[in-house]
Protein backbone atom coordinates (compact mmCIF):
# COMPACT_ATOMS: atom_id res chain seq x y z
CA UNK A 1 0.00 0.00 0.00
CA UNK A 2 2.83 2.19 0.91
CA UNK A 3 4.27 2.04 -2.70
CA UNK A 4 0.80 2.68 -4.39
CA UNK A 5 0.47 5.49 -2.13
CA UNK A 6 4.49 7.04 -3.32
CA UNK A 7 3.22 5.96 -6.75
CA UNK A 8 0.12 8.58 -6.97
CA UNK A 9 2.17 10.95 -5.10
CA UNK A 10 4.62 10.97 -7.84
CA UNK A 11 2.00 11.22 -10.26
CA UNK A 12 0.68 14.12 -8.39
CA UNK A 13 3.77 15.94 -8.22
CA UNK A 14 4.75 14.99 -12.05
CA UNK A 15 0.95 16.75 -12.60
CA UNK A 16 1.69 19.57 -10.69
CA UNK A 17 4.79 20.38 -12.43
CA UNK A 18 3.54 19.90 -15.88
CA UNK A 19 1.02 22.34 -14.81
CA UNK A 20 3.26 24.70 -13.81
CA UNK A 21 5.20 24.09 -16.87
CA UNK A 22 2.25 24.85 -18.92
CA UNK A 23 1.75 27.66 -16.76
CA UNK A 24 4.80 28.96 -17.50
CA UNK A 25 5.16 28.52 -21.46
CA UNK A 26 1.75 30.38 -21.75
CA UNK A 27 3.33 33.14 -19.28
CA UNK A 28 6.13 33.23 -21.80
CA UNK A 29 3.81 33.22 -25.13
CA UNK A 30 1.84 36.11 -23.69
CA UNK A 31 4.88 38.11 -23.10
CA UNK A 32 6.48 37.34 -26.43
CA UNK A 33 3.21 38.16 -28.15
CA UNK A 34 3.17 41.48 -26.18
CA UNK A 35 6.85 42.37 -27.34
CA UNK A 36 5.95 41.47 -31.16
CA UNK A 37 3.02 43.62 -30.78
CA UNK A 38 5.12 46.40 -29.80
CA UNK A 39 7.91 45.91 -32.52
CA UNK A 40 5.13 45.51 -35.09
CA UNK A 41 3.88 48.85 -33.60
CA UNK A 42 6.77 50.52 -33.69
CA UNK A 43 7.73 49.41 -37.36
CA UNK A 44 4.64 50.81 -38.57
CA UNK A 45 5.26 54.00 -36.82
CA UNK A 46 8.84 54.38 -38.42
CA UNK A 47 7.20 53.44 -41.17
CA UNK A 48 4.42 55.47 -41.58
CA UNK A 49 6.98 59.02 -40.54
CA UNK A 50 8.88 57.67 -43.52
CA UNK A 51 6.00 57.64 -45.89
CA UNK A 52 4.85 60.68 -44.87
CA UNK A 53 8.11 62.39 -44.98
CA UNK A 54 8.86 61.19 -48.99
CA UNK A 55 4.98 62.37 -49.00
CA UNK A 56 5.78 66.17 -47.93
CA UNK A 57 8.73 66.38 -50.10
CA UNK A 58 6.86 65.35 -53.26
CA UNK A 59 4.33 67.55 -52.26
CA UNK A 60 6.74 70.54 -51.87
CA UNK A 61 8.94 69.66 -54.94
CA UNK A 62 5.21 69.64 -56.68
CA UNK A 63 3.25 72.49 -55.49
CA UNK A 64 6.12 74.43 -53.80
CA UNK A 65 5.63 76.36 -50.56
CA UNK A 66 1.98 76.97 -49.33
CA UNK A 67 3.59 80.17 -47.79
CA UNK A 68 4.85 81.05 -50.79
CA UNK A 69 1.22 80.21 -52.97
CA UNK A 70 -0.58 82.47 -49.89
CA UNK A 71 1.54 85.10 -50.38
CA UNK A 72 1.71 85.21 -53.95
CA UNK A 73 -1.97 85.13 -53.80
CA UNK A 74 -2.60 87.96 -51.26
CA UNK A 75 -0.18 90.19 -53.17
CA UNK A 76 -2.09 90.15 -56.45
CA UNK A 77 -5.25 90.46 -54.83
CA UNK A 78 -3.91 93.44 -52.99
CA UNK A 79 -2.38 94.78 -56.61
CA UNK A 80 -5.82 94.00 -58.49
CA UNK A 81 -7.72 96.37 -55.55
CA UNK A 82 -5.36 98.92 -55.96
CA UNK A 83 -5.75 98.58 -59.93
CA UNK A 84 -9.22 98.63 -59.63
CA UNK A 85 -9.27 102.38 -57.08
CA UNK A 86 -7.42 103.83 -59.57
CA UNK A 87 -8.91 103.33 -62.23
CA UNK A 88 -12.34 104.38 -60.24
CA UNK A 89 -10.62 107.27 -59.34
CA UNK A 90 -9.09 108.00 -62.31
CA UNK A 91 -12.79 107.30 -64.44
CA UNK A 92 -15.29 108.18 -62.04
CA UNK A 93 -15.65 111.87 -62.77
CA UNK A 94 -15.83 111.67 -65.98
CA UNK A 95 -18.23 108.74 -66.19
CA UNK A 96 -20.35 111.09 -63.93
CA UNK A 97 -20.56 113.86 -66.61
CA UNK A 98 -21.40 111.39 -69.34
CA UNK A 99 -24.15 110.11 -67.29
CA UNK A 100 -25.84 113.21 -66.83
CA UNK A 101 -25.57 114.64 -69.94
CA UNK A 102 -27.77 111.68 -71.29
CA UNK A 103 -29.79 112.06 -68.60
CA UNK A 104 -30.66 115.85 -68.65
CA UNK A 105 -29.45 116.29 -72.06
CA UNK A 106 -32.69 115.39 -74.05
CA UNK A 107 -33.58 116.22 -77.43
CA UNK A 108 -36.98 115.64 -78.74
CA UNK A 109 -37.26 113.92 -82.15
CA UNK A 110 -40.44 111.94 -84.24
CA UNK A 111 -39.67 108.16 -84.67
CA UNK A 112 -38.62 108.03 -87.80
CA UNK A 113 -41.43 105.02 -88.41
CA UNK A 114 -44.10 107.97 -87.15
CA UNK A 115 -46.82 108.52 -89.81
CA UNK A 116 -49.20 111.38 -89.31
CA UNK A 117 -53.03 110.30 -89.81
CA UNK A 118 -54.59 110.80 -92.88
């Protein structure tokens, strides 16, 4: 009896250490999983700066500066405005005499299709 009884205690403790041992390897496979996921995170991070790097230089090579496009922009709209005072400046008076010699300026005439009544 004494034997049988050493016999299931080995198997016991031969049980209990595979458990741990399983324990263990799935201990290690969740902390290697963690590390990959972290690698594969920070590949795609390096990754992604790259892309968008090559990204902002084809842009720039492409389109040039967006400084340079807004102030290119806001200097020719500033140059159109002043084009366009001047030239009201320059017109308006004029324009102003025209308009009201047509207005008050009237000379009656017959239609030339008028025909008197017979």
């Amino acid at each position: 009896m004494t034997s049988q009884s050493q016999g299931i205690q080995q198997l016991l403790q031969a049980e209990k250490r595979a458990k741990d041992k399983l324990e263990e390897a799935k201990k290690r496979k969740g902390k290697r999983l963690k590390q990959a996921k972290e690698e594969a995170t920070a590949e795609i991070d390096h990754y992604r700066l790259q892309r968008e790097k090559e990204f902002r230089n084809k842009e720039t090579s492409v389109m040039g500066s967006q400084g340079n496009l807004s102030a290119k922009i806001e200097e020719q709209t500033t140059e159109a405005i002043r084009n366009l005072t001047s030239s009201y400046h320059r017109n308006m008076e004029g324009m102003m005499k025209k308009l009201l010699s047509t207005i008050f300026d009237i000379s009656p005439e017959i239609h030339p299709n008028f025909r008197p009544a017979v």
